[in-house]
C-alpha atoms as a PDB file:
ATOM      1  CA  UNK A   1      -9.081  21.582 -40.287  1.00  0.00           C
ATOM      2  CA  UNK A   2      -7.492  20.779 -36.601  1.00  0.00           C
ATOM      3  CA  UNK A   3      -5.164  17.273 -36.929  1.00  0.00           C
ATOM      4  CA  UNK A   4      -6.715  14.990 -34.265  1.00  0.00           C
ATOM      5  CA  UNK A   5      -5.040  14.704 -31.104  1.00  0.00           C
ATOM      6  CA  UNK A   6      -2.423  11.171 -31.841  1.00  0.00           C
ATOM      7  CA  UNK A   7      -4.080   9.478 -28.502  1.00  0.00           C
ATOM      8  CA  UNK A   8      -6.971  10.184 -25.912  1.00  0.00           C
ATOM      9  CA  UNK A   9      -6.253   9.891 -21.994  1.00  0.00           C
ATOM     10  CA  UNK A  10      -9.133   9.862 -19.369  1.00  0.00           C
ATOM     11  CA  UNK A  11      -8.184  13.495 -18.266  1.00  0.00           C
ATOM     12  CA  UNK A  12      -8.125  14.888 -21.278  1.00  0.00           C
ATOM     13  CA  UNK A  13     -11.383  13.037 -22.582  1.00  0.00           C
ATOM     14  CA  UNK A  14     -12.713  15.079 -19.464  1.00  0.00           C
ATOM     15  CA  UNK A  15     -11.752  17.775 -20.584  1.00  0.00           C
ATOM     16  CA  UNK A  16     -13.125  17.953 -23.909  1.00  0.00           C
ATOM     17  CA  UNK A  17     -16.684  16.677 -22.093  1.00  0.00           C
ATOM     18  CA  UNK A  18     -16.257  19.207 -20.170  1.00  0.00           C
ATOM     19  CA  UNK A  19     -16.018  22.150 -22.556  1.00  0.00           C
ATOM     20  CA  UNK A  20     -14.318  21.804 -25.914  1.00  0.00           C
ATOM     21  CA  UNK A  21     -13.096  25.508 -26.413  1.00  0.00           C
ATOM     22  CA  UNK A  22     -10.843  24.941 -23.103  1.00  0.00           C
ATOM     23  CA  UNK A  23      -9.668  21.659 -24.192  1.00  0.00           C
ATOM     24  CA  UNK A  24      -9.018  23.590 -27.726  1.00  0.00           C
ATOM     25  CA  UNK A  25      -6.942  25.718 -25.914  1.00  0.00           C
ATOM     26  CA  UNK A  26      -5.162  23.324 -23.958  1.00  0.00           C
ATOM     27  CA  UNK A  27      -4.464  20.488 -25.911  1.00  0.00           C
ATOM     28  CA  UNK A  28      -4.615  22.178 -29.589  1.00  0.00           C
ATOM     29  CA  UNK A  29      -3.193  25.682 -28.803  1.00  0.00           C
ATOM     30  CA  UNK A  30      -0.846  24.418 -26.317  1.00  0.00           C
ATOM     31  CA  UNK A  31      -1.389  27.341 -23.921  1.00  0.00           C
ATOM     32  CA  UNK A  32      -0.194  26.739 -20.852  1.00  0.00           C
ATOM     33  CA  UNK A  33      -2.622  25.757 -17.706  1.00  0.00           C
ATOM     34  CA  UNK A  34      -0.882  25.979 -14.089  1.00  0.00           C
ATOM     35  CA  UNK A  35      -1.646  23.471 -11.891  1.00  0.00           C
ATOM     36  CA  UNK A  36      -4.127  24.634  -8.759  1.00  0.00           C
ATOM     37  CA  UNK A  37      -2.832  24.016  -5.612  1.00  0.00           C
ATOM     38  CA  UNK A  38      -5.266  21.270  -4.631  1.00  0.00           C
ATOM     39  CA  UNK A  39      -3.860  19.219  -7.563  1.00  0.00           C
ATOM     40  CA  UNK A  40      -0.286  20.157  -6.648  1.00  0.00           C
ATOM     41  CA  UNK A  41      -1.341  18.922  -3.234  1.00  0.00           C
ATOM     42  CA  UNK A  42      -2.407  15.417  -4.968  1.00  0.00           C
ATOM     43  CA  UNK A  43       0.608  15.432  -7.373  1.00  0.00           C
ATOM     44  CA  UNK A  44       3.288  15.486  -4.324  1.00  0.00           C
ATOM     45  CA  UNK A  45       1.017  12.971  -2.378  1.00  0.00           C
ATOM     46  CA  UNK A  46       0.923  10.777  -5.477  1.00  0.00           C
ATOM     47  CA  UNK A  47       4.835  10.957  -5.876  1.00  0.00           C
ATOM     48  CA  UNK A  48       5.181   9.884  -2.001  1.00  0.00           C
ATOM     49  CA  UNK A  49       2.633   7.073  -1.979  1.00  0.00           C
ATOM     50  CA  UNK A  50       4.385   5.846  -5.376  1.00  0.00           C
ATOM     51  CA  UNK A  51       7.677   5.825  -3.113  1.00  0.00           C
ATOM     52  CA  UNK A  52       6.234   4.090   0.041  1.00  0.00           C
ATOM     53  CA  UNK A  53       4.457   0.952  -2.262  1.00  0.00           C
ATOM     54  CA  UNK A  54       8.056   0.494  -4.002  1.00  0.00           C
ATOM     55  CA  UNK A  55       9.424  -0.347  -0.269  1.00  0.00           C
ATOM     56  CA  UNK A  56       9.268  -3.841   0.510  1.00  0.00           C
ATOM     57  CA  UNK A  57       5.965  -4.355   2.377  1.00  0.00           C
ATOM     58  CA  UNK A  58       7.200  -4.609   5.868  1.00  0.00           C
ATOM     59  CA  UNK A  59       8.499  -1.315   5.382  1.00  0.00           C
ATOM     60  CA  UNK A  60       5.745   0.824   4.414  1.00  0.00           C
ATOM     61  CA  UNK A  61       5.324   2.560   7.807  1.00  0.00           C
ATOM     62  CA  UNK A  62       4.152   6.115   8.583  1.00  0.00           C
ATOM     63  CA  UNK A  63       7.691   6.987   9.271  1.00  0.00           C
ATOM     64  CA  UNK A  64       8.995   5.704   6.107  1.00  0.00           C
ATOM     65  CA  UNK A  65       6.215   7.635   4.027  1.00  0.00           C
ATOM     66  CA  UNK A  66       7.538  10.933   6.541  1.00  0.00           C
ATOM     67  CA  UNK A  67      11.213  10.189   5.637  1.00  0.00           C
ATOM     68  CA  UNK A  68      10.113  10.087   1.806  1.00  0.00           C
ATOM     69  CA  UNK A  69       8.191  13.129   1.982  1.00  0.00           C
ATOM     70  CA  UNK A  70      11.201  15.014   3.801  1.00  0.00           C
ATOM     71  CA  UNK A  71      13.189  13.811   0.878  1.00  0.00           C
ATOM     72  CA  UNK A  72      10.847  14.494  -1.860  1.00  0.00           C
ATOM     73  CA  UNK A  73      10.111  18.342  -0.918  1.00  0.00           C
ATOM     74  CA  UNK A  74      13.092  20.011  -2.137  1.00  0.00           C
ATOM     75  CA  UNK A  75      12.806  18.808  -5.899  1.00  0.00           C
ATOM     76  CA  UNK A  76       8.969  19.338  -5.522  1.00  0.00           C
ATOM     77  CA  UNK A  77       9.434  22.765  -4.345  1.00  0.00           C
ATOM     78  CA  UNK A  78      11.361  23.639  -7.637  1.00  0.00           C
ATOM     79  CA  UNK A  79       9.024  22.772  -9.519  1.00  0.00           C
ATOM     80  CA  UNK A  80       7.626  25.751 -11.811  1.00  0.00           C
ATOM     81  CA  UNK A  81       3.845  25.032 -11.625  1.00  0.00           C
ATOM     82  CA  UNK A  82       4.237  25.009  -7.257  1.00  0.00           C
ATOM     83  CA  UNK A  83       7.130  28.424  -7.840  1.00  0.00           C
ATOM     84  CA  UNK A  84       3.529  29.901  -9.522  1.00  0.00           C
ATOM     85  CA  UNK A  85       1.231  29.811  -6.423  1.00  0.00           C
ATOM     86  CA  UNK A  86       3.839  32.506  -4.919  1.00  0.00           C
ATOM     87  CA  UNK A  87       3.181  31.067  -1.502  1.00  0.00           C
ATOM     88  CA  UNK A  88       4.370  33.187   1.725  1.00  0.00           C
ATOM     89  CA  UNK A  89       5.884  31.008   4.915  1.00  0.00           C
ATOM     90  CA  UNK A  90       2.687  30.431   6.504  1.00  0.00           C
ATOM     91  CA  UNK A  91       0.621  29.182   3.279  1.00  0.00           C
ATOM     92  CA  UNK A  92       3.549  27.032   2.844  1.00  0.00           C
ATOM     93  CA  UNK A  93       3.177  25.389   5.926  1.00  0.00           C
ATOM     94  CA  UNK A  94      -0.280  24.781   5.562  1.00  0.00           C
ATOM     95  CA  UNK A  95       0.698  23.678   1.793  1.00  0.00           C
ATOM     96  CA  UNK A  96       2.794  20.950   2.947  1.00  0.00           C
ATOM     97  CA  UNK A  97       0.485  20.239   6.254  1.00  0.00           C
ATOM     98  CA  UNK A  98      -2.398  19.817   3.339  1.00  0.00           C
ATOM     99  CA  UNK A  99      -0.251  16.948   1.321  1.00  0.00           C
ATOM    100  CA  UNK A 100       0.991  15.223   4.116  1.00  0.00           C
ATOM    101  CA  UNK A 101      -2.491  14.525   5.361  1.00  0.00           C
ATOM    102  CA  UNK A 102      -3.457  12.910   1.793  1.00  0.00           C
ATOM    103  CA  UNK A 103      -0.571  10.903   2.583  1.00  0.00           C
ATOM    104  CA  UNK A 104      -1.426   9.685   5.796  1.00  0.00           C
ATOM    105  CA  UNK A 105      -4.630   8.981   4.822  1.00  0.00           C
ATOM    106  CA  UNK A 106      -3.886   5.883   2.965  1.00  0.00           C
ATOM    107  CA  UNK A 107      -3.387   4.553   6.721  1.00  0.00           C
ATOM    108  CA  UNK A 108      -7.039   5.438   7.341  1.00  0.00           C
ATOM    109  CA  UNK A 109      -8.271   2.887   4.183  1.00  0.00           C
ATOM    110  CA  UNK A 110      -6.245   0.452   4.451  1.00  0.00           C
ATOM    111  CA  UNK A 111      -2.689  -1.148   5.720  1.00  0.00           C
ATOM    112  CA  UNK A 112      -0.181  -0.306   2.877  1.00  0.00           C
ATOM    113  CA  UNK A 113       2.291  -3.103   3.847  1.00  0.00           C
ATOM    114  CA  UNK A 114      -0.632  -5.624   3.309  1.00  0.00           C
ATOM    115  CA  UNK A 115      -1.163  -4.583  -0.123  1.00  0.00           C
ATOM    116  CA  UNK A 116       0.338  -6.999  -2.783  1.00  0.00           C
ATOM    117  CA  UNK A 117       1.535  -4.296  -5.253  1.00  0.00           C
ATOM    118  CA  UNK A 118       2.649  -5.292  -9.029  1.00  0.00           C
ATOM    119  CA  UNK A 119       3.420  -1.696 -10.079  1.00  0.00           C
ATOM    120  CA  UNK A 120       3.250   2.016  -9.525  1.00  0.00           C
ATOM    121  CA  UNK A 121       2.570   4.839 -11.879  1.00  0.00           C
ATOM    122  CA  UNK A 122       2.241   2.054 -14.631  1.00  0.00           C
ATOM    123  CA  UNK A 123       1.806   3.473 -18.607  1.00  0.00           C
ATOM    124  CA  UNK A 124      -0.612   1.802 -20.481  1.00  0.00           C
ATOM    125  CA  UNK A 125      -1.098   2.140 -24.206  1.00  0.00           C
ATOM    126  CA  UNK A 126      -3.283   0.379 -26.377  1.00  0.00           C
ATOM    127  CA  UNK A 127      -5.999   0.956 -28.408  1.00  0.00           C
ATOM    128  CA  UNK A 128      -9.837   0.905 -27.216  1.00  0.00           C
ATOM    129  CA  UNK A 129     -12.216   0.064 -29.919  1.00  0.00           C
ATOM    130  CA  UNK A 130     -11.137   3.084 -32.173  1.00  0.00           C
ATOM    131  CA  UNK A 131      -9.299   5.106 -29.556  1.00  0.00           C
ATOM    132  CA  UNK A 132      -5.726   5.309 -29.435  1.00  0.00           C
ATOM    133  CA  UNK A 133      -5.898   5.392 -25.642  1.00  0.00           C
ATOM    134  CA  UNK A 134      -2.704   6.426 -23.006  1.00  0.00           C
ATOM    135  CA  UNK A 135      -3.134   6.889 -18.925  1.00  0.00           C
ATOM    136  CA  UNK A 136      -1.259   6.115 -16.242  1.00  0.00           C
ATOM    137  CA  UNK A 137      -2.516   3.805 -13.251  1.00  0.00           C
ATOM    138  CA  UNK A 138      -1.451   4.410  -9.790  1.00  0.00           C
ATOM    139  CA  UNK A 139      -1.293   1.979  -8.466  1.00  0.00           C
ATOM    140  CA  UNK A 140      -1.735  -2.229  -9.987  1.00  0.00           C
ATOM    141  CA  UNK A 141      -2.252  -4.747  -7.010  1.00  0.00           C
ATOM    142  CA  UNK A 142      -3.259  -8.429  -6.962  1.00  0.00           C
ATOM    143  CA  UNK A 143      -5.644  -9.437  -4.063  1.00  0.00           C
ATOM    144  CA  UNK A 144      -6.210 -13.171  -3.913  1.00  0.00           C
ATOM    145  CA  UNK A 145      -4.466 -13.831  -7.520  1.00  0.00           C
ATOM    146  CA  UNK A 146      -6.721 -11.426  -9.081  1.00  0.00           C
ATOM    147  CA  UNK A 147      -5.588  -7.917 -10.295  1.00  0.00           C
ATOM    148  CA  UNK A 148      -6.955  -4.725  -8.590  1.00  0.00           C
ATOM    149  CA  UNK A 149      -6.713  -1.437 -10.352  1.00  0.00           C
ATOM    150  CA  UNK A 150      -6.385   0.911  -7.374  1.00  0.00           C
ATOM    151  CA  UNK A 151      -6.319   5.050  -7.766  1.00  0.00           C
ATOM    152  CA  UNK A 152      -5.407   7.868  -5.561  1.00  0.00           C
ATOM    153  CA  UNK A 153      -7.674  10.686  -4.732  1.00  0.00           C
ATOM    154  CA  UNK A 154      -6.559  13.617  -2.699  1.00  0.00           C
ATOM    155  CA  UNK A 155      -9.475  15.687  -3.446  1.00  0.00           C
ATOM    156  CA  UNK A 156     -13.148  15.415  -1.853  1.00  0.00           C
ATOM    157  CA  UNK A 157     -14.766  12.321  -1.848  1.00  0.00           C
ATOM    158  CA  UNK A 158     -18.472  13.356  -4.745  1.00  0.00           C
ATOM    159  CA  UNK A 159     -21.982  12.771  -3.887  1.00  0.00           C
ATOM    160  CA  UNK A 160     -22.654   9.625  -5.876  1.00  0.00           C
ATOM    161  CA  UNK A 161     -24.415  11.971  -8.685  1.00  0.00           C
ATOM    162  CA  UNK A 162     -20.654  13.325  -9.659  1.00  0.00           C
ATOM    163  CA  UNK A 163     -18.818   9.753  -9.610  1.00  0.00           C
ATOM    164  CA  UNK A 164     -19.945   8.815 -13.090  1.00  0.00           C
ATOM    165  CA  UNK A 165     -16.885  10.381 -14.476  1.00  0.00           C
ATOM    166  CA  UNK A 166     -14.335   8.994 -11.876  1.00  0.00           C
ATOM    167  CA  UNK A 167     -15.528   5.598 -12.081  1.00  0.00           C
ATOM    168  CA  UNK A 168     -15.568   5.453 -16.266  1.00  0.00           C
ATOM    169  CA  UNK A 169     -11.639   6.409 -15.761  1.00  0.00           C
ATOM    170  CA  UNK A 170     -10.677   3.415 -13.315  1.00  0.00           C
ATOM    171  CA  UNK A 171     -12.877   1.462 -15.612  1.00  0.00           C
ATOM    172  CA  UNK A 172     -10.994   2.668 -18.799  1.00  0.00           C
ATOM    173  CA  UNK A 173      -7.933   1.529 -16.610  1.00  0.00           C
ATOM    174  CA  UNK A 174      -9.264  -1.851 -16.733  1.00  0.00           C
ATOM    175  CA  UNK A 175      -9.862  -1.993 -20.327  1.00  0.00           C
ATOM    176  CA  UNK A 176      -6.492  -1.112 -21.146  1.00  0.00           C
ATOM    177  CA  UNK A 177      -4.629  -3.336 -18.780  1.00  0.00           C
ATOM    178  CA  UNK A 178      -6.796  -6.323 -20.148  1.00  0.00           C
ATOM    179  CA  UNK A 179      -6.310  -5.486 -23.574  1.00  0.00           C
ATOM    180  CA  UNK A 180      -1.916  -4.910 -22.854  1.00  0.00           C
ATOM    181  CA  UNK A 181      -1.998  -8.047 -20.608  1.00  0.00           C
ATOM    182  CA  UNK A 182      -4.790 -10.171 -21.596  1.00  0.00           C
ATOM    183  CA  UNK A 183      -5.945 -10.656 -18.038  1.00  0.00           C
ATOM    184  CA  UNK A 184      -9.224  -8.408 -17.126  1.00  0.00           C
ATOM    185  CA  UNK A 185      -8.918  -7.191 -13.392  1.00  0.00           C
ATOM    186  CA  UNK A 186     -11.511  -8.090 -10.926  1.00  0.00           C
ATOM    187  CA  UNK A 187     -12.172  -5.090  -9.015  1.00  0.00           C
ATOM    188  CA  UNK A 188     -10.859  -1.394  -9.321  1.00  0.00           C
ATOM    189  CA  UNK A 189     -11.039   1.788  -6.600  1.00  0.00           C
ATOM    190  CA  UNK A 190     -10.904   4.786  -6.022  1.00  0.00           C
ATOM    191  CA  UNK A 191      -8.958   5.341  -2.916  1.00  0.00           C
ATOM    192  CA  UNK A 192     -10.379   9.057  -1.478  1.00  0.00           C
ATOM    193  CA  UNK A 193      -7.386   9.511   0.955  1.00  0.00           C
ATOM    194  CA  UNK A 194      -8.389   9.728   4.418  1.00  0.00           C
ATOM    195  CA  UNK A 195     -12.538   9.330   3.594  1.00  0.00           C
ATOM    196  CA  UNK A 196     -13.462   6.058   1.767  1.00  0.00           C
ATOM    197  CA  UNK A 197     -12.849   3.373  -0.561  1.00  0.00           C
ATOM    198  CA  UNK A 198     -14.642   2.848  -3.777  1.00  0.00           C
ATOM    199  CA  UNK A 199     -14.454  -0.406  -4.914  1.00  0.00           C
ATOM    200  CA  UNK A 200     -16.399  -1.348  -7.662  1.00  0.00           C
ATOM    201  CA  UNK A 201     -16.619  -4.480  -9.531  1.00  0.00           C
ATOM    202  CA  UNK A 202     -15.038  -4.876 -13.066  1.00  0.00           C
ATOM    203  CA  UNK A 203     -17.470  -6.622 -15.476  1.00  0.00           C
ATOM    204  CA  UNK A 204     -17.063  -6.654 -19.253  1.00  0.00           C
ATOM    205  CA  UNK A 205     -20.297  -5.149 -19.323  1.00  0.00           C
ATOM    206  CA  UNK A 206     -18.760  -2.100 -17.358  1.00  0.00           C
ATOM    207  CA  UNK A 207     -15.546  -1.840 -19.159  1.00  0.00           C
ATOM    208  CA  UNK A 208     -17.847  -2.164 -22.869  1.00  0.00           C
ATOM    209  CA  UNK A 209     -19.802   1.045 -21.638  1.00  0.00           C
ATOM    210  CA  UNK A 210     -16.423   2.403 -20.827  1.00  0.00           C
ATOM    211  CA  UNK A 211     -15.278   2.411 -24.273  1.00  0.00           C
ATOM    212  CA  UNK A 212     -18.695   2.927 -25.786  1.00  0.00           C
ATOM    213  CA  UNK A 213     -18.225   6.123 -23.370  1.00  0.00           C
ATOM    214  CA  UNK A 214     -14.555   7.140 -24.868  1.00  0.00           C
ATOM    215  CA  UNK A 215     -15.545   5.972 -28.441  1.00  0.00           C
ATOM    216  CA  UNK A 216     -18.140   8.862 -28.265  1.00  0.00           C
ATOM    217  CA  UNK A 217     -16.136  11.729 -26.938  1.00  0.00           C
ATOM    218  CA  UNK A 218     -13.540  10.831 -29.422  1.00  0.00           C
ATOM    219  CA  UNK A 219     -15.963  10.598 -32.566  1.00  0.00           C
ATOM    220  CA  UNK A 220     -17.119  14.364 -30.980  1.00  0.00           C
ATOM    221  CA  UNK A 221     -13.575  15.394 -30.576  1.00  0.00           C
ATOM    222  CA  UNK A 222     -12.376  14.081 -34.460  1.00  0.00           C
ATOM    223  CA  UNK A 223     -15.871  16.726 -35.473  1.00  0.00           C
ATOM    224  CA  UNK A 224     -14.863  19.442 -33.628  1.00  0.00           C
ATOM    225  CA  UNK A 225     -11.764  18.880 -35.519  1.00  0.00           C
ATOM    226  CA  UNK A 226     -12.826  18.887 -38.813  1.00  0.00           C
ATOM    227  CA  UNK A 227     -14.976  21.873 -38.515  1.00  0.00           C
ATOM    228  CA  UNK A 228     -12.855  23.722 -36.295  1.00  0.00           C
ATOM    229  CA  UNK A 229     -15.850  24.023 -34.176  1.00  0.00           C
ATOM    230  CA  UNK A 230     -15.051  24.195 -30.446  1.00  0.00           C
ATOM    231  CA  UNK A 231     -18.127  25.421 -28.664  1.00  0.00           C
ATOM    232  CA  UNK A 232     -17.872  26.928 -25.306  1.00  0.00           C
ATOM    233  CA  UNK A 233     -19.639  25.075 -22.532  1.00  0.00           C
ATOM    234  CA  UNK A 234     -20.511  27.874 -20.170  1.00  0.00           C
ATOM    235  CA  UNK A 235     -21.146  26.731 -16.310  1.00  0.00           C
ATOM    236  CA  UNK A 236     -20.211  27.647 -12.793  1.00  0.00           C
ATOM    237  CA  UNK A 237     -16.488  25.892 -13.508  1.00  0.00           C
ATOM    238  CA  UNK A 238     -16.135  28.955 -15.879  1.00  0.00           C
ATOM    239  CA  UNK A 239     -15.023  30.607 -13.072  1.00  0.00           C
ATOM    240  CA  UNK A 240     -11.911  28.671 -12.308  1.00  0.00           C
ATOM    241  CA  UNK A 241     -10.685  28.597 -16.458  1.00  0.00           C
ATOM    242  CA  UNK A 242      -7.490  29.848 -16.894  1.00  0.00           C
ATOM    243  CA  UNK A 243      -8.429  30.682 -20.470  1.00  0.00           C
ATOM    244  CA  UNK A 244     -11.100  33.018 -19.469  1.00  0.00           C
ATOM    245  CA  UNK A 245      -9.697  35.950 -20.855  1.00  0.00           C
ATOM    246  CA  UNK A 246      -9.906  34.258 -24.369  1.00  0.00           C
ATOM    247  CA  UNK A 247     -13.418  33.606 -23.970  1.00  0.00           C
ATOM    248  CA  UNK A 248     -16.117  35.884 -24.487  1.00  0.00           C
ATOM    249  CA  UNK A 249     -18.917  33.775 -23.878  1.00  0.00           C
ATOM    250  CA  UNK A 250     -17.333  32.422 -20.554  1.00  0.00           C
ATOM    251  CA  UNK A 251     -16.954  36.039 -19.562  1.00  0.00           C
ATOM    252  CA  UNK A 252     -19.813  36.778 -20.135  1.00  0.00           C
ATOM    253  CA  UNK A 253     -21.210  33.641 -17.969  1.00  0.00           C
ATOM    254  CA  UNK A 254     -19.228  34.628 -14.959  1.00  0.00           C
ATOM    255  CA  UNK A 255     -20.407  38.333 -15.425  1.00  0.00           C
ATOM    256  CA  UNK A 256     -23.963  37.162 -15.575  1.00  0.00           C
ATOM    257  CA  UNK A 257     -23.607  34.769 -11.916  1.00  0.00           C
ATOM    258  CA  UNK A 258     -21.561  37.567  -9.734  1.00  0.00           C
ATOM    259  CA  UNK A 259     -24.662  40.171 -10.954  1.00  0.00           C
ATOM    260  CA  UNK A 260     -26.799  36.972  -9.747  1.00  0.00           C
ATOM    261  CA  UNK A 261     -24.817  36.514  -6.896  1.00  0.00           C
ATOM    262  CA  UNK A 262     -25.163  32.696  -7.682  1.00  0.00           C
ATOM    263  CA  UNK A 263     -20.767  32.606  -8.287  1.00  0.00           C
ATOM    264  CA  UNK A 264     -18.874  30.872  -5.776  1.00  0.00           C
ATOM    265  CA  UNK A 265     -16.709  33.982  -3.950  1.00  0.00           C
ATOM    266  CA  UNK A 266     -13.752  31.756  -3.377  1.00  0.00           C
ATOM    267  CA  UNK A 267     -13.924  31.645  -7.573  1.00  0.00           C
ATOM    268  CA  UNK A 268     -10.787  33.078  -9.118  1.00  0.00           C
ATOM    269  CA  UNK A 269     -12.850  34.661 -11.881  1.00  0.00           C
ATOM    270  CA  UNK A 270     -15.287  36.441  -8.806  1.00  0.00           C
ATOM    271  CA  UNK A 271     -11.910  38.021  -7.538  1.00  0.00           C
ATOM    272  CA  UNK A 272     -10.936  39.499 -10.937  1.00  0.00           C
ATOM    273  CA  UNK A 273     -14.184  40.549 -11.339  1.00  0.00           C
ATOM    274  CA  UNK A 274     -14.607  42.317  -7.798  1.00  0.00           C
ATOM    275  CA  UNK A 275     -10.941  44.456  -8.376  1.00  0.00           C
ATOM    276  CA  UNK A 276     -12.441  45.491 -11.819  1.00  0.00           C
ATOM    277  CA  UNK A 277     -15.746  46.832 -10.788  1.00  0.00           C
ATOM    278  CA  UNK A 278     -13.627  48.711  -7.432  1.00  0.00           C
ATOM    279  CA  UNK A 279     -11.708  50.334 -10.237  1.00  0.00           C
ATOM    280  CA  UNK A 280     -14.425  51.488 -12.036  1.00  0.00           C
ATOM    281  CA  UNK A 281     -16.306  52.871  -9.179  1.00  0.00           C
ATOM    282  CA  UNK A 282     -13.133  54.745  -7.852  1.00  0.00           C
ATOM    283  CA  UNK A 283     -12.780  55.826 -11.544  1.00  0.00           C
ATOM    284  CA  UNK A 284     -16.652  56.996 -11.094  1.00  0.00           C
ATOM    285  CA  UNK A 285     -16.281  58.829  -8.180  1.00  0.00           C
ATOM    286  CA  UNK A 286     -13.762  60.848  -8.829  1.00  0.00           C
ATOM    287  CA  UNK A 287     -15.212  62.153 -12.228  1.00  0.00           C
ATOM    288  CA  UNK A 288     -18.374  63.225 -10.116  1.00  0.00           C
END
């Protein structure tokens, strides 16, 4: 029997609906999972944004959030997960040209140094219905004495058939700031930086689905535990699993698209794949 995890967070409730075996590995194994570069781009644009909205308002300026970024790089740069992506000068550049427009594109939403912030990067740890629940909100704000949960997206805005997911986290959010604080926010958003705002309304109704939602995934989660059953949940995404290589049956789903020709070729799996089957050819040929 696997111990249940001691709290759920919305990323790694994702996970787990996502495909149990990698969120075994992850978050029960403990293997190690670099961070892509698009998230790295989104982590350092987080970290800058954070800065800029702890500036008094008047001076949240595009220089400022320059100046911050300047500052911010050499500690970022350290870091192991961006030392992994083994980038030469020129995908540097375009590494750094990448999370600098995230950060400008706040400007493109909205006017950062009209935005009544209460906190940054706050923790918030509670229980939800049965789930010992921890995440951490980007950014709190109030907007005409009510409290907005706003939160940073770097990535590309989803057709509205994909933003289930994205708006149960900002919802699960709310729940736990109204169950810490006792106050339920009125609106929360998901700011897509430099495409679009959004901004949903928080109803109890909404936030009750929320946890009906979590309460699910972590009655699934506390099964998987106790029968140490982690079943794969083979799709396209197989092809961008770290963990691959410990899967069978998501090898054997990436093997089955690039023969299909239905697996993305940008897919990190498709480039393993293509270097294996040169080898073996070469190997072929010069047998004949």
């Amino acid at each position: 029997m696997t111990d249940l995890p001691q709290y759920l967070s919305p990323s790694s409730a994702a996970a787990f609906e996502g495909c149990p075996r990698r969120w075994r590995f992850k978050y029960v194994d403990r293997l190690p999972e670099p961070s892509g570069q698009a998230a790295l781009v989104g982590s350092f644009a987080h970290r800058v944004l954070e800065l800029l909205c702890e500036l008094p308002n008047a001076d949240r300026t595009l220089d400022a959030a320059k100046r911050l970024a300047r500052d911010a790089w050499p500690e970022f740069e350290q870091d192991d997960d961006y030392a992994t992506l083994d980038l030469d000068d020129d995908a540097a550049r375009a590494f750094r040209w990448q999370a600098w427009l995230a950060v400008a594109g706040l400007w493109e939403l909205e006017d950062p140094a009209a935005v009544d912030v209460v906190s940054t990067e706050q923790k918030v740890q509670t229980d939800l219905g049965p789930v010992p629940f921890v995440g951490i909100v980007d950014r709190v704000d109030r907007r005409d004495g009510k409290l907005v949960v706003s939160d940073y997206k770097s990535g590309t805005l989803p057709g509205s058939r994909w933003r289930a997911d994205k708006i149960q986290q900002v919802m699960l959010y709310a729940a736990a700031l109204h169950s810490s604080t006792g106050e339920l926010p009125d609106r929360a958003r998901l700011l897509y930086l430099g495409q679009r705002i959004l901004d949903i309304r928080v109803t109890e109704r909404r936030v009750e689905d929320a946890i009906e939602h979590l309460s699910g995934t972590w009655r699934r989660i506390g099964e998987a535990c106790a029968d140490e059953a982690f079943e794969p949940r083979t799709t396209v995404l197989c092809g961008w699993c770290p963990f691959l290589d410990r899967c069978p049956d998501g090898r054997a789903e990436i093997e089955r698209r690039q023969r299909a020709g239905t697996l993305p070729a940008h897919a990190p799996a498709a480039i393993d794949l293509d270097i294996e089957v040169e080898v073996e050819v070469g190997t072929a040929a010069r047998v004949a």
